[in-house]
N, C-alpha and C. Protein backbone atom coordinates (compact mmCIF):
# COMPACT_ATOMS: atom_id res chain seq x y z
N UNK A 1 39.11 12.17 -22.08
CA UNK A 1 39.27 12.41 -23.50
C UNK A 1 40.62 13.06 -23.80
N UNK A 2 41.17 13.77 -22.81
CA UNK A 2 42.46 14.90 -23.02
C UNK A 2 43.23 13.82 -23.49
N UNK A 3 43.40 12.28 -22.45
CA UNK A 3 44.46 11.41 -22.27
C UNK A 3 44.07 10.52 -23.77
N UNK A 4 43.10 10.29 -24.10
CA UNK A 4 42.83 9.57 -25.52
C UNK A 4 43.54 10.67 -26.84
N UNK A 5 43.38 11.86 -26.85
CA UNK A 5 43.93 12.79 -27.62
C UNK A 5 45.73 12.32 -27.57
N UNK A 6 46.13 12.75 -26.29
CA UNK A 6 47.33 12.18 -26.45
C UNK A 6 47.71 11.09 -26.90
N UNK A 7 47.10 10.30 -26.48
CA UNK A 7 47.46 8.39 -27.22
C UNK A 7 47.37 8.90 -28.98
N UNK A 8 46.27 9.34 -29.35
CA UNK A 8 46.08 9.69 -30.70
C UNK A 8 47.31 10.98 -31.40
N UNK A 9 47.80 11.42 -30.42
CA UNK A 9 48.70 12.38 -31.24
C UNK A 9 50.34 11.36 -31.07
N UNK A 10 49.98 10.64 -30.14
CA UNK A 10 51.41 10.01 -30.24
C UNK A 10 51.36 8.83 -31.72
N UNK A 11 50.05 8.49 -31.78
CA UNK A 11 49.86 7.50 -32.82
C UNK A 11 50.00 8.20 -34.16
N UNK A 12 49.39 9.36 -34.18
CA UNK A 12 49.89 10.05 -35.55
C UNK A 12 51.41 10.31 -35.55
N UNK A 13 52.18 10.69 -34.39
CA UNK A 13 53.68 10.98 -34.88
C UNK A 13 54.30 9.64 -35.34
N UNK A 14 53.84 8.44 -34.92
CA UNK A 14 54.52 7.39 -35.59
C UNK A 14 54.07 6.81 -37.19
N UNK A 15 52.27 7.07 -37.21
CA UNK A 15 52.11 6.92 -38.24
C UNK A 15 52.97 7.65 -39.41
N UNK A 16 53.13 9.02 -38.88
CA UNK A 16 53.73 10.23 -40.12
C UNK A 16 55.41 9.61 -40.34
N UNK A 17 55.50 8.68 -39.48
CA UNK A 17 57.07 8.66 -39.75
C UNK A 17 57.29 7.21 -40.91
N UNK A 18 56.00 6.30 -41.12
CA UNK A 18 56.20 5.32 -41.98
C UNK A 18 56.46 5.53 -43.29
N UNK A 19 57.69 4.77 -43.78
CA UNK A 19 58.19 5.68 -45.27
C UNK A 19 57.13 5.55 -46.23
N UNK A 20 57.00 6.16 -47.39
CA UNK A 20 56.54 5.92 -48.78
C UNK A 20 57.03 4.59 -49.35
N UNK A 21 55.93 3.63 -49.90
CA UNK A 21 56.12 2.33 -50.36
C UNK A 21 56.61 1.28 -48.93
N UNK A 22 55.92 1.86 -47.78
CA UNK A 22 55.76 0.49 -46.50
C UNK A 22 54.57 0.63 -45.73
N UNK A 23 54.13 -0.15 -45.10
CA UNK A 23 53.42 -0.31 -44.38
C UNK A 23 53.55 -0.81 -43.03
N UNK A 24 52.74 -0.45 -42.16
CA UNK A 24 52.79 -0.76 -40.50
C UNK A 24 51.30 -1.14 -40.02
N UNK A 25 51.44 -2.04 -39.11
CA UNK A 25 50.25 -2.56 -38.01
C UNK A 25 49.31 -1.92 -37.16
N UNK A 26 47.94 -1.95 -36.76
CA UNK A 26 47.53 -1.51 -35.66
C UNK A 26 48.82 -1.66 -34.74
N UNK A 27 48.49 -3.32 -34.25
CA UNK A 27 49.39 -3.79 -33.62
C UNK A 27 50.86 -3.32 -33.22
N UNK A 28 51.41 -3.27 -34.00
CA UNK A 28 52.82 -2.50 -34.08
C UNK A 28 53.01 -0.80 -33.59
N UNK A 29 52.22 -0.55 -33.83
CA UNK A 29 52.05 0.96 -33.33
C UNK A 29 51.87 0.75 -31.39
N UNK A 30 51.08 0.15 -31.55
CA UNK A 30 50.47 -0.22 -30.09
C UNK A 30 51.64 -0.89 -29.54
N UNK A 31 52.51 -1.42 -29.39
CA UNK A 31 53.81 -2.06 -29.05
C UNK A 31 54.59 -1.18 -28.64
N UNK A 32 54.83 -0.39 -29.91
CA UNK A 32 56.01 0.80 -29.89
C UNK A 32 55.67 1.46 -28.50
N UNK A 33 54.30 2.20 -28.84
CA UNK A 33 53.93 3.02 -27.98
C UNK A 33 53.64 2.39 -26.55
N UNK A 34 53.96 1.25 -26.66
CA UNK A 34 53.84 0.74 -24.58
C UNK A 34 52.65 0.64 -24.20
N UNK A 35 51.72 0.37 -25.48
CA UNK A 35 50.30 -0.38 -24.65
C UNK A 35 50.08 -1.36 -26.10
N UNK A 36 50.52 -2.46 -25.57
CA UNK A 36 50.03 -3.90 -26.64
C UNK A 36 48.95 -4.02 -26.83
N UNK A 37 48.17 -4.38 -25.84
CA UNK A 37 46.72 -4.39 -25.81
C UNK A 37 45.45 -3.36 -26.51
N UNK A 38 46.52 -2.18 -27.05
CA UNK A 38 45.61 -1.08 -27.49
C UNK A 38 45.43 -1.09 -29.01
N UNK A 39 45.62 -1.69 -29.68
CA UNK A 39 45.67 -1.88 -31.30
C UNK A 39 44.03 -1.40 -31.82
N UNK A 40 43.15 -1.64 -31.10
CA UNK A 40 41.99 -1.36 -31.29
C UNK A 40 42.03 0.25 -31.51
N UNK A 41 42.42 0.95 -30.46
CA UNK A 41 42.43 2.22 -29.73
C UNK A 41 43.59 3.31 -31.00
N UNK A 42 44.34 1.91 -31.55
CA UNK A 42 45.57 3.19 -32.69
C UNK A 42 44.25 2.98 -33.91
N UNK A 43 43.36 1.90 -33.51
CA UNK A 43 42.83 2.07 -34.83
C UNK A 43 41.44 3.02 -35.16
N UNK A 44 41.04 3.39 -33.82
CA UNK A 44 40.04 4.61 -34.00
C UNK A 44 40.82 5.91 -33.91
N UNK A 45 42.03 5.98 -33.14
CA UNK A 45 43.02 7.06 -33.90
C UNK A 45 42.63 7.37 -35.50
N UNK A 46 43.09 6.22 -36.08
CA UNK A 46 43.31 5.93 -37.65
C UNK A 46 41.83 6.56 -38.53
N UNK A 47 40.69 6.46 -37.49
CA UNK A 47 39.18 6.45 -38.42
C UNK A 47 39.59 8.21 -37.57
N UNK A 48 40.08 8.74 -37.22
CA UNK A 48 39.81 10.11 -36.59
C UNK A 48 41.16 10.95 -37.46
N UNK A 49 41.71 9.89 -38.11
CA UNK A 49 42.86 10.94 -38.43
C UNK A 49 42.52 12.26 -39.30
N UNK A 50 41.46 12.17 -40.02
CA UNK A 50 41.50 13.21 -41.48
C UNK A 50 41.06 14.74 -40.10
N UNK A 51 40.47 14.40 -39.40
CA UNK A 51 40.51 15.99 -38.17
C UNK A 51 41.91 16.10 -37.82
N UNK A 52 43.09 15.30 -38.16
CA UNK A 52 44.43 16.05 -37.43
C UNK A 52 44.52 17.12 -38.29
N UNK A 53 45.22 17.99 -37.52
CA UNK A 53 46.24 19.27 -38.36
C UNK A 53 46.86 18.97 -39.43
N UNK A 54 48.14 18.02 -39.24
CA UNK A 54 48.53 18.13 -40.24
C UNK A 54 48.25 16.44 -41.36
N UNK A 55 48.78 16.28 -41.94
CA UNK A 55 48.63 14.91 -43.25
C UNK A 55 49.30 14.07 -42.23
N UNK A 56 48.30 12.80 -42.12
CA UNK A 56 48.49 11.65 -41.27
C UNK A 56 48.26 10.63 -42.99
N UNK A 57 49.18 9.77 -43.18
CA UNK A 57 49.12 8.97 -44.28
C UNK A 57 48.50 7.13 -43.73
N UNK A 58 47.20 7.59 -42.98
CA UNK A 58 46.59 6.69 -42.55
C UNK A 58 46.15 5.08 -43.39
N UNK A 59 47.02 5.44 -44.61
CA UNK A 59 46.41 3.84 -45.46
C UNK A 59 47.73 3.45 -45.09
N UNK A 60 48.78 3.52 -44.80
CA UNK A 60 49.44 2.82 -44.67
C UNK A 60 49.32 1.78 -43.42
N UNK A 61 48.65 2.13 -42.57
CA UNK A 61 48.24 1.27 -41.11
C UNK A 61 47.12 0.17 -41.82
N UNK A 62 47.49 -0.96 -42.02
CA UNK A 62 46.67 -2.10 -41.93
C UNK A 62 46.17 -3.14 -40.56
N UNK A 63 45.78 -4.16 -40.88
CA UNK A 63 45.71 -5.41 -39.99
C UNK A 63 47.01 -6.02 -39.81
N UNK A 64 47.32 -6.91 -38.67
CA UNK A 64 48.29 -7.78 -38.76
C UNK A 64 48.58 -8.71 -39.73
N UNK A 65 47.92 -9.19 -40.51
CA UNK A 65 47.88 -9.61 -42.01
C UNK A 65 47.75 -9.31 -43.24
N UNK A 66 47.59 -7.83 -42.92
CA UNK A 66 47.73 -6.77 -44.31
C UNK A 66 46.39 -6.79 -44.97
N UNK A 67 45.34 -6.99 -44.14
CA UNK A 67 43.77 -6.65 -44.77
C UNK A 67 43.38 -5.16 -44.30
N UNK A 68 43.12 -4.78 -45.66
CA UNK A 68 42.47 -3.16 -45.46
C UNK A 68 41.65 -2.75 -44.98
N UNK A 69 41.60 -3.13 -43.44
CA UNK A 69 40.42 -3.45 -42.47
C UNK A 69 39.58 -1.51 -41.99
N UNK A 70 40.36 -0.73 -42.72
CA UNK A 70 40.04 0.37 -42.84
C UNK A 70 39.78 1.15 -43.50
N UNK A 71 39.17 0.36 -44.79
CA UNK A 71 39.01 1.26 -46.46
C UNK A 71 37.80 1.94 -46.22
N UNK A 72 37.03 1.44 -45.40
CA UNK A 72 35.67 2.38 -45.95
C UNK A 72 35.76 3.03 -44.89
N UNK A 73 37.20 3.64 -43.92
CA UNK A 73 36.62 5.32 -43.64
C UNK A 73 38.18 6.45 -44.69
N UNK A 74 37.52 5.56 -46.15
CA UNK A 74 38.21 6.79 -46.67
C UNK A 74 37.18 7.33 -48.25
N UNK A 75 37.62 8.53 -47.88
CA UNK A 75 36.73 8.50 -49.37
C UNK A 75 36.77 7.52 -50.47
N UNK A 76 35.87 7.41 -51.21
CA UNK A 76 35.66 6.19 -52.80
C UNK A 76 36.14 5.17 -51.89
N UNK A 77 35.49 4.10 -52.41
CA UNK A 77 35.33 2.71 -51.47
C UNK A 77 37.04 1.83 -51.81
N UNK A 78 37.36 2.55 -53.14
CA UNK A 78 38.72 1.98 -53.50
C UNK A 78 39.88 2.71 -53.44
N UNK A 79 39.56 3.84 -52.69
CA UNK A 79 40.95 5.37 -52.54
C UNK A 79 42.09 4.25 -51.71
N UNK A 80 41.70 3.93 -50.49
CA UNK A 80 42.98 2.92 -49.71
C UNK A 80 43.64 2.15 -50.53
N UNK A 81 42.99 1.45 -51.16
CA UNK A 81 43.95 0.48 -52.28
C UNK A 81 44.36 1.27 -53.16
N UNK A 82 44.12 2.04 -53.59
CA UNK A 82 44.52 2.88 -54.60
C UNK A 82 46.17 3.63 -54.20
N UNK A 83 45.91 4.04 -53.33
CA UNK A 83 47.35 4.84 -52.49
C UNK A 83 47.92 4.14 -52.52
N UNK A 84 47.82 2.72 -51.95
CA UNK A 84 49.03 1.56 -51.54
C UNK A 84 49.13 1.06 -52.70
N UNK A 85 48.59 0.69 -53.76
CA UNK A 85 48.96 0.45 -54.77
C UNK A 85 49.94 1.41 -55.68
N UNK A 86 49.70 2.70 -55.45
CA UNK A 86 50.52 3.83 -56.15
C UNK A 86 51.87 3.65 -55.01
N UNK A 87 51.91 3.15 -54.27
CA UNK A 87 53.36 2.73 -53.46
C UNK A 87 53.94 1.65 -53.26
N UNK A 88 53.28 0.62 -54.58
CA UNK A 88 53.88 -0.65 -55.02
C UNK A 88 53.20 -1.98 -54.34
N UNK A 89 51.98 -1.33 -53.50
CA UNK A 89 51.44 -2.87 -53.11
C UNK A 89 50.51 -3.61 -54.28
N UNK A 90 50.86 -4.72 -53.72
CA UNK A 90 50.10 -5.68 -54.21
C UNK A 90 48.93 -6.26 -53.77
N UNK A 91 47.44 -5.88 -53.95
CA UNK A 91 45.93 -6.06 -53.06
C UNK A 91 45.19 -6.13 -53.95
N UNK A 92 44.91 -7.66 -53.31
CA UNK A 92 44.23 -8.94 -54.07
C UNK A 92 42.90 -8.74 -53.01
N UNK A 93 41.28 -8.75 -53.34
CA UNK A 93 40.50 -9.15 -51.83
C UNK A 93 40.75 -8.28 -50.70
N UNK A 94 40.44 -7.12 -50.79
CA UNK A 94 41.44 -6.59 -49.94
C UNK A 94 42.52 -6.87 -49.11
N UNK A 95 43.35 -7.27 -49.26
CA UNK A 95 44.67 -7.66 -48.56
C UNK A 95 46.01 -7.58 -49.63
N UNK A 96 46.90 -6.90 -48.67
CA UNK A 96 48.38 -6.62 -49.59
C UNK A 96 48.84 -8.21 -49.67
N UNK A 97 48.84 -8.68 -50.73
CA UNK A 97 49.67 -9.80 -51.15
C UNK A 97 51.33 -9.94 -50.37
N UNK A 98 52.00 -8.67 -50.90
CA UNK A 98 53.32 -8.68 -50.83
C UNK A 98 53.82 -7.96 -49.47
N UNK A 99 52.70 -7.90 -48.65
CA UNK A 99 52.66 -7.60 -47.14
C UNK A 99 53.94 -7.61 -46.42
N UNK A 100 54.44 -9.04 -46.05
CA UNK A 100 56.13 -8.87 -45.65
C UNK A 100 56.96 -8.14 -45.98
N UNK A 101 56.89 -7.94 -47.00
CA UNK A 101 58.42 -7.15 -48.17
C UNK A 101 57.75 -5.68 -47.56
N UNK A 102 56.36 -5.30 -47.46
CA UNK A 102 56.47 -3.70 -47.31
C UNK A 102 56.07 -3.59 -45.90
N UNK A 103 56.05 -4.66 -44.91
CA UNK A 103 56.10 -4.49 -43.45
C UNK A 103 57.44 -3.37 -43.05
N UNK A 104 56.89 -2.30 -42.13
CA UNK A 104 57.61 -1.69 -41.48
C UNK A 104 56.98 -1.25 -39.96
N UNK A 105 57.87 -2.02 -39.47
CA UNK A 105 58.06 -2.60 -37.52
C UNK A 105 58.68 -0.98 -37.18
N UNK A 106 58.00 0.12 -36.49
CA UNK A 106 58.54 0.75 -35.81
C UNK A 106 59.28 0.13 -34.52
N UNK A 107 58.97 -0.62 -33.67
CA UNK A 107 60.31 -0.92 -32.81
C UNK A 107 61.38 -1.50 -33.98
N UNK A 108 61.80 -1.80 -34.82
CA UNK A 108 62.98 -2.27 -35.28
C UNK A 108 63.47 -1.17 -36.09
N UNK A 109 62.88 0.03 -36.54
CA UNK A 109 62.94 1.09 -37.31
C UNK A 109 63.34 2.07 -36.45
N UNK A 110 62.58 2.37 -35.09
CA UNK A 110 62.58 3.90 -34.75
C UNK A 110 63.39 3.62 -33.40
N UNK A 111 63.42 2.41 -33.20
CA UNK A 111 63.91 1.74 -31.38
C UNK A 111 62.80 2.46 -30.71
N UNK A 112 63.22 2.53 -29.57
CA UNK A 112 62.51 3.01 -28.22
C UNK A 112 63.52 4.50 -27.34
């Protein structure tokens, strides 16, 4: 569990670094951080974030296709869309319409 904590605190320092008005991937997180295969693993990070210390801005982490595959672990069934919408997305069905334009790739953002 110590070593899952760490995976999860490394996943929050990247989450905390995605700007206001973008969004980032399970997937992409899991890349950065040197385990591809773990996208699952940033994403129970993501359902554990509201116990971090400090503000993890966990709606911004979607699916690889920008479905809000994580709205209902936030309060009110519509708070996730609600945030990303107050940061210019566009979510139709749950999914950001305008997904590309507010994709943000930590390897092309933060390097390695």
């Amino acid at each position: 569990m110590a070593q899952d904590k760490g995976f999860f605190q490394r996943v929050y320092d990247v989450c905390s670094r995605v700007p206001y008005g973008r969004v980032t991937t399970y997937g992409a997180i899991a890349r950065y951080l040197g385990s591809p295969g773990a996208a699952r693993m940033v994403g129970w990070a993501m359902n554990q974030s509201h116990t971090a210390a400090e503000y993890i801005p966990a709606h911004r982490v979607v699916n690889r296709v920008g479905l809000l595959t994580g709205k209902h672990h936030f309060d009110g069934s519509e708070l996730m869309q609600e945030l990303l919408e107050n940061e210019g997305a566009i979510v139709e069905n749950n999914r950001i319409i305008n997904f590309e334009h507010m994709l943000w790739d930590p390897m092309e953002e933060l390097g390695l």
